[in-house]
Protein backbone atom coordinates (compact mmCIF):
# COMPACT_ATOMS: atom_id res chain seq x y z
CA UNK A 1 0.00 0.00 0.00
CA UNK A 2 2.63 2.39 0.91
CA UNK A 3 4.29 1.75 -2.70
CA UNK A 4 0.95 2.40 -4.20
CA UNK A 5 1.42 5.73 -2.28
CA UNK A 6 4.90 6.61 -3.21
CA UNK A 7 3.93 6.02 -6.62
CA UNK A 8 0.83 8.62 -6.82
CA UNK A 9 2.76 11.08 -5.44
CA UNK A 10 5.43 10.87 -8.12
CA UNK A 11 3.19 12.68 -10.67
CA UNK A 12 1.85 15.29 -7.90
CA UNK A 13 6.00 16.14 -7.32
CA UNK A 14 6.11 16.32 -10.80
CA UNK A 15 3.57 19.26 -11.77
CA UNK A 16 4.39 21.22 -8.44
CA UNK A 17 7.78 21.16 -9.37
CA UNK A 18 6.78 22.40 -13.30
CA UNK A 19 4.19 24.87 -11.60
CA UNK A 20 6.96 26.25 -9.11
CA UNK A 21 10.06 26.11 -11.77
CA UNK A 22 8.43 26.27 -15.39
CA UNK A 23 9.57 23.80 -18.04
CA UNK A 24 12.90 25.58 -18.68
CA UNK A 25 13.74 24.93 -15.20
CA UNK A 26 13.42 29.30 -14.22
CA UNK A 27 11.74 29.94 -11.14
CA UNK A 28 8.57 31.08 -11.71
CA UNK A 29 7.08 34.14 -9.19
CA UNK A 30 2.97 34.26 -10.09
CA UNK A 31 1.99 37.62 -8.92
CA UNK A 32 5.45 38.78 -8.47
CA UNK A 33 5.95 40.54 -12.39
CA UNK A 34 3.42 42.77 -14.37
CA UNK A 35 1.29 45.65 -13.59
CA UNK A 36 -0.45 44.86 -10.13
CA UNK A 37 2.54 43.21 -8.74
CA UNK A 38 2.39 43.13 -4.39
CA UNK A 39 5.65 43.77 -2.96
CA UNK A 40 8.02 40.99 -2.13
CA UNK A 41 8.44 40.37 1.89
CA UNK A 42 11.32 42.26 2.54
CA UNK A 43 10.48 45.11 -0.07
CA UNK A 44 10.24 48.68 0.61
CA UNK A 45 7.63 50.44 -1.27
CA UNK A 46 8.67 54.01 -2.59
CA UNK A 47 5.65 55.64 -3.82
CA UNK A 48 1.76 54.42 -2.99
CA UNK A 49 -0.34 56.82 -4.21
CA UNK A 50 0.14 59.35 -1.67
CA UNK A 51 2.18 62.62 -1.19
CA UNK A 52 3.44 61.62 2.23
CA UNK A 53 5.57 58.65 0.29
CA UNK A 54 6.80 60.99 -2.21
CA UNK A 55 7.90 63.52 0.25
CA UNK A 56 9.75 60.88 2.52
CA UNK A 57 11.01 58.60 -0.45
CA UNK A 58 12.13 61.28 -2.74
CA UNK A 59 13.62 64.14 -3.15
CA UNK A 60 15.23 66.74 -6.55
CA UNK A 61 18.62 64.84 -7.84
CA UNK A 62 21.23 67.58 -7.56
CA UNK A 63 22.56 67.79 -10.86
CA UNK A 64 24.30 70.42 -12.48
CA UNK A 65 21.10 71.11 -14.37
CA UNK A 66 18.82 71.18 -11.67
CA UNK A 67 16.21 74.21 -11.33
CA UNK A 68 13.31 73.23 -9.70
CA UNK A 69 13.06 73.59 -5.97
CA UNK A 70 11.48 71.65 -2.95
CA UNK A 71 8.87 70.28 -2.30
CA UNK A 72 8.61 68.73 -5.72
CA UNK A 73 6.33 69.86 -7.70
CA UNK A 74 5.51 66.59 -9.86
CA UNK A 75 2.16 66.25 -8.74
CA UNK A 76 -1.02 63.71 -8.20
CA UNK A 77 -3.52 62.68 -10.12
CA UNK A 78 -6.45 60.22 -10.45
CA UNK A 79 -5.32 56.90 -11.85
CA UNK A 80 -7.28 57.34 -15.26
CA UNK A 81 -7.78 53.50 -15.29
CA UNK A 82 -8.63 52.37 -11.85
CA UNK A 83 -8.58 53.96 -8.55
CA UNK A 84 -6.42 55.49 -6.08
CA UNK A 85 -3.72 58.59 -6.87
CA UNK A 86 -1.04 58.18 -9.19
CA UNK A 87 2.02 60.19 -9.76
CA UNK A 88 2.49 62.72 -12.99
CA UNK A 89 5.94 63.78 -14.18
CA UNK A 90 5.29 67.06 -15.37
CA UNK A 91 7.34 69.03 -13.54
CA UNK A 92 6.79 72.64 -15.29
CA UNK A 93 10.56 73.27 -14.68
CA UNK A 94 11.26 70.56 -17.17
CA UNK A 95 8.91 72.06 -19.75
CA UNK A 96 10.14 71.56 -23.32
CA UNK A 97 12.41 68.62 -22.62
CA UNK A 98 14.81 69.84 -20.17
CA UNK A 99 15.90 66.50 -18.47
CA UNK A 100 17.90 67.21 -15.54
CA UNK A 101 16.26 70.36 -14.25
CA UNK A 102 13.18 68.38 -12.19
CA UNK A 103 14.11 64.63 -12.38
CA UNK A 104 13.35 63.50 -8.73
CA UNK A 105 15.41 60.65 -7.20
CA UNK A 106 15.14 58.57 -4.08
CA UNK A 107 16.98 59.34 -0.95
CA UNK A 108 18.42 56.27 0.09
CA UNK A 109 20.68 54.48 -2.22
CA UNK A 110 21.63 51.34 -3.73
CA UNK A 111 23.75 48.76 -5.44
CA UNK A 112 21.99 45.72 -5.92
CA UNK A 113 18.22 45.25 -6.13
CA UNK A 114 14.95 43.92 -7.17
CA UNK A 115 12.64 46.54 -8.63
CA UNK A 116 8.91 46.61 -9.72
CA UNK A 117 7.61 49.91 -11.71
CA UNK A 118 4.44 50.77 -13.20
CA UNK A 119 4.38 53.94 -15.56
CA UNK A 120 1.74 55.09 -18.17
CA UNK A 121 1.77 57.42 -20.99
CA UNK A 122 -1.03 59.91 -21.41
CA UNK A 123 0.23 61.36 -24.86
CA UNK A 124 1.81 60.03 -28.08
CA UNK A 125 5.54 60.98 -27.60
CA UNK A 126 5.35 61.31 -23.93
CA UNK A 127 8.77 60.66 -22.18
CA UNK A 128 10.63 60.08 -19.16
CA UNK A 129 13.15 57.36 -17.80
CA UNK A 130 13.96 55.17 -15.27
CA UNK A 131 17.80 55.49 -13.95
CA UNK A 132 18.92 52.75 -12.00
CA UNK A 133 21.88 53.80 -9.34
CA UNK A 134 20.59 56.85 -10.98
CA UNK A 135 23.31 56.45 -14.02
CA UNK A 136 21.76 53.40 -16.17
CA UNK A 137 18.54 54.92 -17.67
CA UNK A 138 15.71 51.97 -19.20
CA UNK A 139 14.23 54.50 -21.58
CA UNK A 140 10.02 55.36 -21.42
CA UNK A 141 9.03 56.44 -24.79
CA UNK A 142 6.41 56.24 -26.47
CA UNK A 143 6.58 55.85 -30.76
CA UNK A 144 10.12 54.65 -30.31
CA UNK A 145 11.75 51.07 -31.21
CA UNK A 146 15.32 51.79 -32.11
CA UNK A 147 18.08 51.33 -29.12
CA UNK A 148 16.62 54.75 -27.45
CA UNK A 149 13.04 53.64 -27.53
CA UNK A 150 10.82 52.11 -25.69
CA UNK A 151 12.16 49.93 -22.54
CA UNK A 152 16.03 49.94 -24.54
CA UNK A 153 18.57 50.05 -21.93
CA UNK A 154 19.36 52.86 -23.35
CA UNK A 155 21.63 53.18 -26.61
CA UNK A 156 22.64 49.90 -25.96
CA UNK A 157 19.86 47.14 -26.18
CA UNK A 158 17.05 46.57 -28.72
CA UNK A 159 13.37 48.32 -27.61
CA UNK A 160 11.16 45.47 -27.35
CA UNK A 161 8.56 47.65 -28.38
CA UNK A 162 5.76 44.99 -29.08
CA UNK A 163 5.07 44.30 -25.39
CA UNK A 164 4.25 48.12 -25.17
CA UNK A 165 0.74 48.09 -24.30
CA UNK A 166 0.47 51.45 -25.57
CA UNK A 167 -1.17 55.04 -25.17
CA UNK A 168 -3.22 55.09 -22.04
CA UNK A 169 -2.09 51.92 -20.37
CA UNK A 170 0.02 50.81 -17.83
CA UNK A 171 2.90 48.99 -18.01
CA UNK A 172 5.35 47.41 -15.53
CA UNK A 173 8.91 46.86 -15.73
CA UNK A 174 10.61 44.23 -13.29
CA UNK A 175 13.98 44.28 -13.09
CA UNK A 176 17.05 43.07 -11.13
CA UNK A 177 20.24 44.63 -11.11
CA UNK A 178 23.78 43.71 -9.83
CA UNK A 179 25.82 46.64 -9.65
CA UNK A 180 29.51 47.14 -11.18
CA UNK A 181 32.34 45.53 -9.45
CA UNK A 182 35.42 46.97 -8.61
CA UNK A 183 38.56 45.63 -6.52
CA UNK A 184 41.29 48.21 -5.27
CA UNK A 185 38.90 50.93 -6.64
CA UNK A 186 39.35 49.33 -10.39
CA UNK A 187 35.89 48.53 -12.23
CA UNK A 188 36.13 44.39 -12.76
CA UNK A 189 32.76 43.44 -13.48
CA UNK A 190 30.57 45.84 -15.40
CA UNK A 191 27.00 46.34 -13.89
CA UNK A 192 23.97 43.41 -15.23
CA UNK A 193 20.52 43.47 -15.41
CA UNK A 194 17.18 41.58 -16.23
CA UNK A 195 14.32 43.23 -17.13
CA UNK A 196 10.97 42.02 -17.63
CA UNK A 197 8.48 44.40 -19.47
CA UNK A 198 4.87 43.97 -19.15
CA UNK A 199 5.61 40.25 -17.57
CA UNK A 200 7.80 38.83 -20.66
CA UNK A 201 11.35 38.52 -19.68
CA UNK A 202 13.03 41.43 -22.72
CA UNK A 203 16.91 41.70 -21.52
CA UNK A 204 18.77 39.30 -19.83
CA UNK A 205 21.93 39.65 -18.28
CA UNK A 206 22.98 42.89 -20.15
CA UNK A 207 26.34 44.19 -19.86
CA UNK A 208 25.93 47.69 -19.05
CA UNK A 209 28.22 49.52 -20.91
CA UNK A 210 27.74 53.29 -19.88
CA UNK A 211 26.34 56.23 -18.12
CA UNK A 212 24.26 58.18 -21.35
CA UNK A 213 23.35 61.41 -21.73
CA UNK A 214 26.17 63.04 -20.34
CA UNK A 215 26.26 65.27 -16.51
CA UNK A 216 22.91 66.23 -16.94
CA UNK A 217 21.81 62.70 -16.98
CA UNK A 218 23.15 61.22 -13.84
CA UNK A 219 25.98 60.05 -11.40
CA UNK A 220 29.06 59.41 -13.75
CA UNK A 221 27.89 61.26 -16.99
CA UNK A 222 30.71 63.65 -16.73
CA UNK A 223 33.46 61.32 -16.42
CA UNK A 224 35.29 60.22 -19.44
CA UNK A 225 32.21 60.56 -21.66
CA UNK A 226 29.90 57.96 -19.16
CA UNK A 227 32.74 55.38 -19.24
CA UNK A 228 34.02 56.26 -15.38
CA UNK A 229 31.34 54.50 -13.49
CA UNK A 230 32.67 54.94 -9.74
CA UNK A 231 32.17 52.61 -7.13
CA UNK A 232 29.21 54.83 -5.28
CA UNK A 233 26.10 53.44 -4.98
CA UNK A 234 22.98 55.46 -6.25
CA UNK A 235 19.50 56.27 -5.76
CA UNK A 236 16.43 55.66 -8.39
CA UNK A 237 15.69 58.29 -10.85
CA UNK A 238 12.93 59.25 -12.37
CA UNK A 239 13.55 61.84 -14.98
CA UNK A 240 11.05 65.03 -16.01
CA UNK A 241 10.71 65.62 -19.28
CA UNK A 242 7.79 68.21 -19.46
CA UNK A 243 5.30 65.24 -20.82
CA UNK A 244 2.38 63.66 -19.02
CA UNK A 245 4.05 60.08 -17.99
CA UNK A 246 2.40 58.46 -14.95
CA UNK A 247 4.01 56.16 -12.08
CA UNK A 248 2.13 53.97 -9.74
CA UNK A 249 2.96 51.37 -7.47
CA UNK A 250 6.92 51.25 -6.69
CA UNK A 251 8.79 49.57 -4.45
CA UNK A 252 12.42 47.97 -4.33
CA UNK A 253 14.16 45.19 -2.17
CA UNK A 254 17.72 45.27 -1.57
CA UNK A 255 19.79 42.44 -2.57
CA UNK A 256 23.52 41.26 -2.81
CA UNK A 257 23.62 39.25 -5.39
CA UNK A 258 27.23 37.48 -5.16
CA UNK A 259 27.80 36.09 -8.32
CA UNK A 260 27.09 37.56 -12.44
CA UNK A 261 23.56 36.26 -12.68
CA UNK A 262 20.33 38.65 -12.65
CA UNK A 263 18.57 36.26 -13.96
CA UNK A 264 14.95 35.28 -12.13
């Protein structure tokens, strides 16, 4: 009988081990990618719909560009698909493209991370960015597929600009990042990440080559043309671009990832 057992419970193992790990062997996380996503355990959530997390969470990056002054002046809206507040970029320092001038950025910092962000675009051509260590920007543009569109680590990677959900619609981005490496203050290992956009996995284990954009554009810009990344860790960016772009429901968890993999 207890063979009989043993033996049922072989194909039970079987499919909870395919639910929890996928076919390719991956772990999968239901629930944990895509817009709606609940914070993981040990997460911290940076914005939730209300002014008293963007006052506490963030604050102006001090760039050499910056004009805008406290309290921040991006501003909160109705979500214009469900319910609750939601958080609009258009800073009216940054009118007319001026990146730098009203990009907000968190006040603690980081090196490595997992991070879930939801943004959506009211307007065709409506632009921002999301800067991770504030210096490695995955782009938020809308009508854009080349390697500075849509979701591209920027100038570097492909857009994946077919799981843009489009105008009017919000969109996630999951990502984990391992920071650069350095040993006796001499980069060894550039920084990596994964991204996931809109719950399909779009960049895996990307090299990152550069800071773009130059000194107006974050930590690093300014030195040797992007290329001297510095062992400082950095906060998250979110850059104003005068354009109605929306962000809901953000929240990192810090992680020390020891060896080259960002993969999840």
């Amino acid at each position: 009988m207890l063979k009989n057992k043993c033996f049922l419970l072989i194909p039970v193992l079987v499919m909870v081990q395919i639910g929890l790990f996928g076919q390719d062997g991956m772990m999968q996380k239901p629930g944990s990618i895509d817009v709606g996503a609940k914070p993981t355990s040990k997460a911290v959530v940076l914005f939730d719909g209300t002014r008293q997390t963007l006052d506490e969470k963030w604050t102006y990056w001090q760039g050499p560009r910056l004009a805008a002054t406290l309290p921040i002046k991006w501003f909160l809206v109705d979500d214009p698909q469900g319910s609750g507040k939601v958080l609009n970029t258009n800073d009216p320092t940054a009118a007319g493209g001026k990146y730098g001038t009203a990009d907000i950025v968190t006040k603690e910092t980081y090196r490595d991370f997992r991070l879930h962000i939801e943004f959506l675009i009211v307007r065709p051509g409506g632009n921002s960015g999301v800067y991770l260590q504030n210096r490695y920007e995955i782009q938020v543009l809308d009508g854009d597929s080349t390697k500075h569109g849509m979701a591209a680590i920027i100038n570097e990677s492909d857009s994946p600009y077919k799981e843009y959900r489009g105008i009017g619609k919000w969109n996630a981005y999951d990502i984990n990042f391992r920071a650069a490496r350095f040993k006796n203050g001499v980069l060894t290992e550039k920084a990596l990440v994964t991204v996931y956009f809109n719950g399909k996995k779009v960049h895996v284990n990307w090299p990152i080559q550069q800071v773009w954009g130059g000194p107006n554009s974050g930590i690093d810009g300014g030195n040797n043309m992007g290329k001297g990344i510095t062992d400082v860790p950095g906060g998250l960016k979110l850059q104003a671009e005068g354009h109605d772009v929306l962000y809901k429901n953000i929240w990192i968890e810090r992680m020390d990832i020891k060896k080259p993999n960002t993969d999840f």
